[in-house]
PDB file of N, CA and C in Angstrom:
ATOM      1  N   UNK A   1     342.929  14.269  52.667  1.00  0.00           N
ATOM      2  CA  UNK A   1     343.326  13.651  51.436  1.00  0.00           C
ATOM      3  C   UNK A   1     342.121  13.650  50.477  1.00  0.00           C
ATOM      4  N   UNK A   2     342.208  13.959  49.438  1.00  0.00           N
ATOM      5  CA  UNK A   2     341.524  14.221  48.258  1.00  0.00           C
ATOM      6  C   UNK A   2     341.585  12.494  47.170  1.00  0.00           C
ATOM      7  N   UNK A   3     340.465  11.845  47.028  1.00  0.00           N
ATOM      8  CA  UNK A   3     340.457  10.815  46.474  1.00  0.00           C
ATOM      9  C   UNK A   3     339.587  10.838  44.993  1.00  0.00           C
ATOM     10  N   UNK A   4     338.593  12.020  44.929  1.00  0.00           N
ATOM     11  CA  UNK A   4     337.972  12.075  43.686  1.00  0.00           C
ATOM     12  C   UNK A   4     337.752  13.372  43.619  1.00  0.00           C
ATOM     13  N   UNK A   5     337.376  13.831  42.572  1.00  0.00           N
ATOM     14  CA  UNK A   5     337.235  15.317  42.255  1.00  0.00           C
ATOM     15  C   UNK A   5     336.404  15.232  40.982  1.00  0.00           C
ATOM     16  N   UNK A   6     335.513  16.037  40.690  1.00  0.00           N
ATOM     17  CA  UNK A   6     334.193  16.356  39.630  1.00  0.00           C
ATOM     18  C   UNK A   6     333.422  17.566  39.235  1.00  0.00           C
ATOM     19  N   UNK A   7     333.493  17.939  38.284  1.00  0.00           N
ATOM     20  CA  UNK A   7     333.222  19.154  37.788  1.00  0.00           C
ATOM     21  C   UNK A   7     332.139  18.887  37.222  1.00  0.00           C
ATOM     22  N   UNK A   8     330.883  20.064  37.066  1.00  0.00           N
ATOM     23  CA  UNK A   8     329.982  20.329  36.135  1.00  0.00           C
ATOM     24  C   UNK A   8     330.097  21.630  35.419  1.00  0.00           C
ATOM     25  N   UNK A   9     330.171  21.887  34.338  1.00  0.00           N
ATOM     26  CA  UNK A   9     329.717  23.015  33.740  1.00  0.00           C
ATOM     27  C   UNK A   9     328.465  22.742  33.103  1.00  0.00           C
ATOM     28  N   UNK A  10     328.114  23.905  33.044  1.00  0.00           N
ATOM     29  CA  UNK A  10     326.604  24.033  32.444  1.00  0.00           C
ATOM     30  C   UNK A  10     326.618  25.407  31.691  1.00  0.00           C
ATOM     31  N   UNK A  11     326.197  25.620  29.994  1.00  0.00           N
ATOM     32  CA  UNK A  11     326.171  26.941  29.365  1.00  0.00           C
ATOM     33  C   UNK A  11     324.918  27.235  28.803  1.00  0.00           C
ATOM     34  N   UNK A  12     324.709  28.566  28.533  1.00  0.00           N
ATOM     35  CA  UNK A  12     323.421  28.994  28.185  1.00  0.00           C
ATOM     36  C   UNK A  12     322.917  28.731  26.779  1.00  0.00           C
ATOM     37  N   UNK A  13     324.043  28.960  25.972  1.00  0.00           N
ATOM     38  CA  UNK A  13     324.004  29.251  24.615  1.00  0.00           C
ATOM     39  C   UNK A  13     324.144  28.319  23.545  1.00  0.00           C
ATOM     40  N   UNK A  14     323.213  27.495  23.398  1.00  0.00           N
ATOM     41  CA  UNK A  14     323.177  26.358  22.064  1.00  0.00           C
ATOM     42  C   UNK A  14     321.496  26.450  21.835  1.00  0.00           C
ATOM     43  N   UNK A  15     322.097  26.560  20.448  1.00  0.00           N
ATOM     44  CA  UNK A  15     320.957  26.328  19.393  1.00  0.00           C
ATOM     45  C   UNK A  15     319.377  25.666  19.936  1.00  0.00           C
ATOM     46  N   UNK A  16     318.290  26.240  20.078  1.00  0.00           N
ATOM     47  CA  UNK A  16     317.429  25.472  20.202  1.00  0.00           C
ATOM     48  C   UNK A  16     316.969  24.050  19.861  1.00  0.00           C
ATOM     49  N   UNK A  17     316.474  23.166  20.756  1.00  0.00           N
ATOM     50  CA  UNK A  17     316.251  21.855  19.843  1.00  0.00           C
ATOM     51  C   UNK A  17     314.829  21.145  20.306  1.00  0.00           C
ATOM     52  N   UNK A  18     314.759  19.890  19.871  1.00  0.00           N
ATOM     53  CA  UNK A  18     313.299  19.334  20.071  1.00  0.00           C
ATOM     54  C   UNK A  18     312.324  20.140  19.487  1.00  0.00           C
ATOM     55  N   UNK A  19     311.278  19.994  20.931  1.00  0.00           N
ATOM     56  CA  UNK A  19     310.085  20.715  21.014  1.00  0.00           C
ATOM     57  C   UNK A  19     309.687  22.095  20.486  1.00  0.00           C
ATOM     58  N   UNK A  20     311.125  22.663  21.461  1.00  0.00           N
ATOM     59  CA  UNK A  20     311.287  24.222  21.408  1.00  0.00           C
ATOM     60  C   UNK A  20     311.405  24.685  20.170  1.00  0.00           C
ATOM     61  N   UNK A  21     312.302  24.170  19.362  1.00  0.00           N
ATOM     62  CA  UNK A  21     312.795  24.709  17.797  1.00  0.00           C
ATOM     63  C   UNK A  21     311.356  24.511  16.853  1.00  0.00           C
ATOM     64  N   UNK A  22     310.482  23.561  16.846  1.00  0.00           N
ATOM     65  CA  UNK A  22     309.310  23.682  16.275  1.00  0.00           C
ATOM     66  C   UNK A  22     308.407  24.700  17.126  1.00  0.00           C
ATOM     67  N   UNK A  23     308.077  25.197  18.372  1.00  0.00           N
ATOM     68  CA  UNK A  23     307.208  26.152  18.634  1.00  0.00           C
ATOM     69  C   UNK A  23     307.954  27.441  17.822  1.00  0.00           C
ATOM     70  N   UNK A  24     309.241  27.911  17.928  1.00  0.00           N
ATOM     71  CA  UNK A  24     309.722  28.688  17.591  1.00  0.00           C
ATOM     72  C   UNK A  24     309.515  29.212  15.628  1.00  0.00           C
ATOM     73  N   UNK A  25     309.334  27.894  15.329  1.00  0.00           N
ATOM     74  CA  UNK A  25     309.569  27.997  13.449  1.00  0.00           C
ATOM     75  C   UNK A  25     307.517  28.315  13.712  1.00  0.00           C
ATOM     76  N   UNK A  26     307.096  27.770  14.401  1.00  0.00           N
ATOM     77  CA  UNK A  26     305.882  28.260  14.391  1.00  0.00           C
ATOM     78  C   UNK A  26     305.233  29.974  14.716  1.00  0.00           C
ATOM     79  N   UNK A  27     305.885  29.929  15.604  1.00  0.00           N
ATOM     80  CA  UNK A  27     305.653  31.684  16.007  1.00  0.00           C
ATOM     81  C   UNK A  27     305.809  32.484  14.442  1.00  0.00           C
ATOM     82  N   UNK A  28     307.329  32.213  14.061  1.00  0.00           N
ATOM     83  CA  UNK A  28     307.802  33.068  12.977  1.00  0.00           C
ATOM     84  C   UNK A  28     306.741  32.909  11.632  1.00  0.00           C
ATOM     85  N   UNK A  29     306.689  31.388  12.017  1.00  0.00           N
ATOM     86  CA  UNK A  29     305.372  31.524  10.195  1.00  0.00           C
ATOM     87  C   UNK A  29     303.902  32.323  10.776  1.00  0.00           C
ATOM     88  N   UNK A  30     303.586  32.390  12.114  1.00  0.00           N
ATOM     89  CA  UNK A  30     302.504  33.108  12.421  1.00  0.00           C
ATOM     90  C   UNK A  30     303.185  35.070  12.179  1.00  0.00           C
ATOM     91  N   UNK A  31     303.924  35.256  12.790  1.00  0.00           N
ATOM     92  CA  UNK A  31     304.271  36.654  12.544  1.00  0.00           C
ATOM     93  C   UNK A  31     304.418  37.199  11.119  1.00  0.00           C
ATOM     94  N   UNK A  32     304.791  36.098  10.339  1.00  0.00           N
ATOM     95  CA  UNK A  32     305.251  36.239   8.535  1.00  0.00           C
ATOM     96  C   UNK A  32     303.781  36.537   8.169  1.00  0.00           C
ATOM     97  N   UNK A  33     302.815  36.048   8.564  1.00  0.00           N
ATOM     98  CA  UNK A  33     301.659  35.797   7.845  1.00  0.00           C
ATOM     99  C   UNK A  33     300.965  37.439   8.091  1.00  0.00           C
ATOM    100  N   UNK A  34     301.205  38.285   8.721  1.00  0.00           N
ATOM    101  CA  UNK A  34     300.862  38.885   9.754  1.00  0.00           C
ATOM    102  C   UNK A  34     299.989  40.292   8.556  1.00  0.00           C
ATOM    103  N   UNK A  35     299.326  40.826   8.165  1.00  0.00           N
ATOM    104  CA  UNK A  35     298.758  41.801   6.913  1.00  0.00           C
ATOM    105  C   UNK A  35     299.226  43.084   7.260  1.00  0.00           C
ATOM    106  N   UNK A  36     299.559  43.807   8.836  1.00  0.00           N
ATOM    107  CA  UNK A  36     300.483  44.639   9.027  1.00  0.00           C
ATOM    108  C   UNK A  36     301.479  44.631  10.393  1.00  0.00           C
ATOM    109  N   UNK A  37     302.436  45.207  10.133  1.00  0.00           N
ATOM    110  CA  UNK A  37     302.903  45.587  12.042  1.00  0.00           C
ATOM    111  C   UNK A  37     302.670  46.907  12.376  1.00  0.00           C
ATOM    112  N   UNK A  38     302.679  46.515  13.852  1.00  0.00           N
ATOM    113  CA  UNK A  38     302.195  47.981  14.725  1.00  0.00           C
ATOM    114  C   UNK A  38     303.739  48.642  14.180  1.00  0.00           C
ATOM    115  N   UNK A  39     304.544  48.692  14.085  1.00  0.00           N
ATOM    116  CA  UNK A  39     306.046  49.005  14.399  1.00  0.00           C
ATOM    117  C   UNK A  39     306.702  48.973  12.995  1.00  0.00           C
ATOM    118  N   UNK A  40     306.768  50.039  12.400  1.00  0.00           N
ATOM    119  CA  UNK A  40     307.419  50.046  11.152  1.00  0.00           C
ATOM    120  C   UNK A  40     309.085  49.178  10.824  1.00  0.00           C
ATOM    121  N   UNK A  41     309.587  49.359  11.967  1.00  0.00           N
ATOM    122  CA  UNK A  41     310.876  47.975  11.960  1.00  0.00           C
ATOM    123  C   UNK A  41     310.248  46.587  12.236  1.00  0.00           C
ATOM    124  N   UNK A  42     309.426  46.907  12.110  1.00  0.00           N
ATOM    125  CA  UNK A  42     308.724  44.928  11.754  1.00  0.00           C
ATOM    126  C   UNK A  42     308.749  44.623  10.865  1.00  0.00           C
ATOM    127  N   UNK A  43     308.765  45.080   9.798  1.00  0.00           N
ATOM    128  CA  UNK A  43     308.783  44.861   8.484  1.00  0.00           C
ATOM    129  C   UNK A  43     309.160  43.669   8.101  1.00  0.00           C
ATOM    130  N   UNK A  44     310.670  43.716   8.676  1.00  0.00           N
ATOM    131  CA  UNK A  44     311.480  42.618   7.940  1.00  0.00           C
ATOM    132  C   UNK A  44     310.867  41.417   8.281  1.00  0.00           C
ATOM    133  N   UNK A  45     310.215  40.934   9.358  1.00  0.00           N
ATOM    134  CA  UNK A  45     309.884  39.846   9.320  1.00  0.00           C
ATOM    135  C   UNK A  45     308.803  39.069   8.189  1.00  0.00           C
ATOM    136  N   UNK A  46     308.205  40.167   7.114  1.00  0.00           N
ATOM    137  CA  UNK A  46     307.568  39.569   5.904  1.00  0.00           C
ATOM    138  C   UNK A  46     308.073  38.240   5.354  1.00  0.00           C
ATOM    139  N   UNK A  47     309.503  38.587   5.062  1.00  0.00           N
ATOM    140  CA  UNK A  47     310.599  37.847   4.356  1.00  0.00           C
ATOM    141  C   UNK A  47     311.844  37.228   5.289  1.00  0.00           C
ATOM    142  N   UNK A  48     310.910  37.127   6.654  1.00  0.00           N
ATOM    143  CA  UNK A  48     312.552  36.132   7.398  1.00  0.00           C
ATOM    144  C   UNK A  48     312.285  35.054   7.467  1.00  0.00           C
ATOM    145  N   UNK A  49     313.397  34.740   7.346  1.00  0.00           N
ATOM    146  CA  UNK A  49     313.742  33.024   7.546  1.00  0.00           C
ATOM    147  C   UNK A  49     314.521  32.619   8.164  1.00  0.00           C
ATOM    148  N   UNK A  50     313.969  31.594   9.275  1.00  0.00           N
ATOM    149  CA  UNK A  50     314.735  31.241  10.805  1.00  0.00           C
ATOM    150  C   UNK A  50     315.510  30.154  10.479  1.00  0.00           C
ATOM    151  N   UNK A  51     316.977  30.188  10.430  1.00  0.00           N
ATOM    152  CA  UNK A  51     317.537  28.981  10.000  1.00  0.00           C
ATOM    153  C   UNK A  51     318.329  28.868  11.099  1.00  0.00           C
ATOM    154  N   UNK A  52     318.117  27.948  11.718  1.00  0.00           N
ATOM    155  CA  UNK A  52     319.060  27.548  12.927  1.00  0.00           C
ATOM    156  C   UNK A  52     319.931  26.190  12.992  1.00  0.00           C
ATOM    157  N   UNK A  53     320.812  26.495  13.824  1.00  0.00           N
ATOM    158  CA  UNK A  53     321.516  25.148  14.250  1.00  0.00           C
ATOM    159  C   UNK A  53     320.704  24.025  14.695  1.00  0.00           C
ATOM    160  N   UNK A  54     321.505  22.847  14.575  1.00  0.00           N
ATOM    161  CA  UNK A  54     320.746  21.667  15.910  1.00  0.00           C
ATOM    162  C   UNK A  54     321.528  21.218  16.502  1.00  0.00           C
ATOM    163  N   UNK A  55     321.063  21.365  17.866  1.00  0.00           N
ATOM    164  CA  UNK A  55     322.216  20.475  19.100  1.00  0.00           C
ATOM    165  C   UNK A  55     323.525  20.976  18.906  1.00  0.00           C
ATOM    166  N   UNK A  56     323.598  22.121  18.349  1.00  0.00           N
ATOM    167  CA  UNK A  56     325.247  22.553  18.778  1.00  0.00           C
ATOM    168  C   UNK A  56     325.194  23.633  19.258  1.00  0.00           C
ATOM    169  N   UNK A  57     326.647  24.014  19.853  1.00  0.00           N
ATOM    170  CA  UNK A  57     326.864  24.802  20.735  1.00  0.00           C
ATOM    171  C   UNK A  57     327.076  26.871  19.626  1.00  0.00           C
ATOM    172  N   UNK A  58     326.409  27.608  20.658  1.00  0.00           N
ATOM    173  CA  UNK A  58     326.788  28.759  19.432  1.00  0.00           C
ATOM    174  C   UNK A  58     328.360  29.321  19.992  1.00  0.00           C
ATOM    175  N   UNK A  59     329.059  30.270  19.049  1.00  0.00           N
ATOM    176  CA  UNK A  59     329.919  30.604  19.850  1.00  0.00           C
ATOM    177  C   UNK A  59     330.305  31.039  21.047  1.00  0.00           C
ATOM    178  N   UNK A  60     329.306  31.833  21.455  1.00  0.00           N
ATOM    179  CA  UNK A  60     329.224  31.567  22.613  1.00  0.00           C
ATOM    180  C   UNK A  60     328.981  31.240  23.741  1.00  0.00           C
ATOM    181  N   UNK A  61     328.542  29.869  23.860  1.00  0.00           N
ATOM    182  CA  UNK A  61     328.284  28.960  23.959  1.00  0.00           C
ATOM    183  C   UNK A  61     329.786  28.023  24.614  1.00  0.00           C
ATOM    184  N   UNK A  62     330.269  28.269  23.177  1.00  0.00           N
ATOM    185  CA  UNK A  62     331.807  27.581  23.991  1.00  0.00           C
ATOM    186  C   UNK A  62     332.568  28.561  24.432  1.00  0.00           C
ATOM    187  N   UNK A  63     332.631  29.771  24.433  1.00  0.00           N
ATOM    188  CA  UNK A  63     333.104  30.581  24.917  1.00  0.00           C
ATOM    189  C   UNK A  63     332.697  30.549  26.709  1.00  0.00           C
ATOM    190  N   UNK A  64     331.702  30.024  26.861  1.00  0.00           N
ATOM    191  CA  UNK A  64     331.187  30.298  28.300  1.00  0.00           C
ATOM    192  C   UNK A  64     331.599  28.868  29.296  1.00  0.00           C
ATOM    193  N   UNK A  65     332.268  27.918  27.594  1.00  0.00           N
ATOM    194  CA  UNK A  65     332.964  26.875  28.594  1.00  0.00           C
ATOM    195  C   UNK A  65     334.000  26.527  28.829  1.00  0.00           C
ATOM    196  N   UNK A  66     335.102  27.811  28.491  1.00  0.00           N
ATOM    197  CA  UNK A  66     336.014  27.891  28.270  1.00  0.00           C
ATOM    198  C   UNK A  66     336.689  28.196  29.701  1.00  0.00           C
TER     199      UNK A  66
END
């Protein structure tokens, strides 16, 4: 006989947060700053801008808790 039953899911995919999301905005302003890249598709990072979520899930994300 079965009296309780309990599930965990756990997913990979949500938005960075805390700690992590500031090392991350840090890397990118160090790479922006950067006078050349080895790698001519580096380029774009002159002019990127990391705009991320907080604390939510990405699509797939809920897709993986589906």
């Amino acid at each position: 006989m079965v009296t309780n039953k309990g599930q965990l899911k756990r997913h990979g995919a949500r938005w960075p947060v805390g700690g992590s999301r500031k090392r991350i905005n840090v890397a990118v302003e160090k790479l922006k700053r950067a006078e050349h890249y080895k790698e001519d598709y580096l380029e774009f990072l002159k002019n990127f801008h990391l705009d991320l979520g907080e604390e939510a899930l990405l699509p797939l994300g809920i897709k993986q808790c589906d």
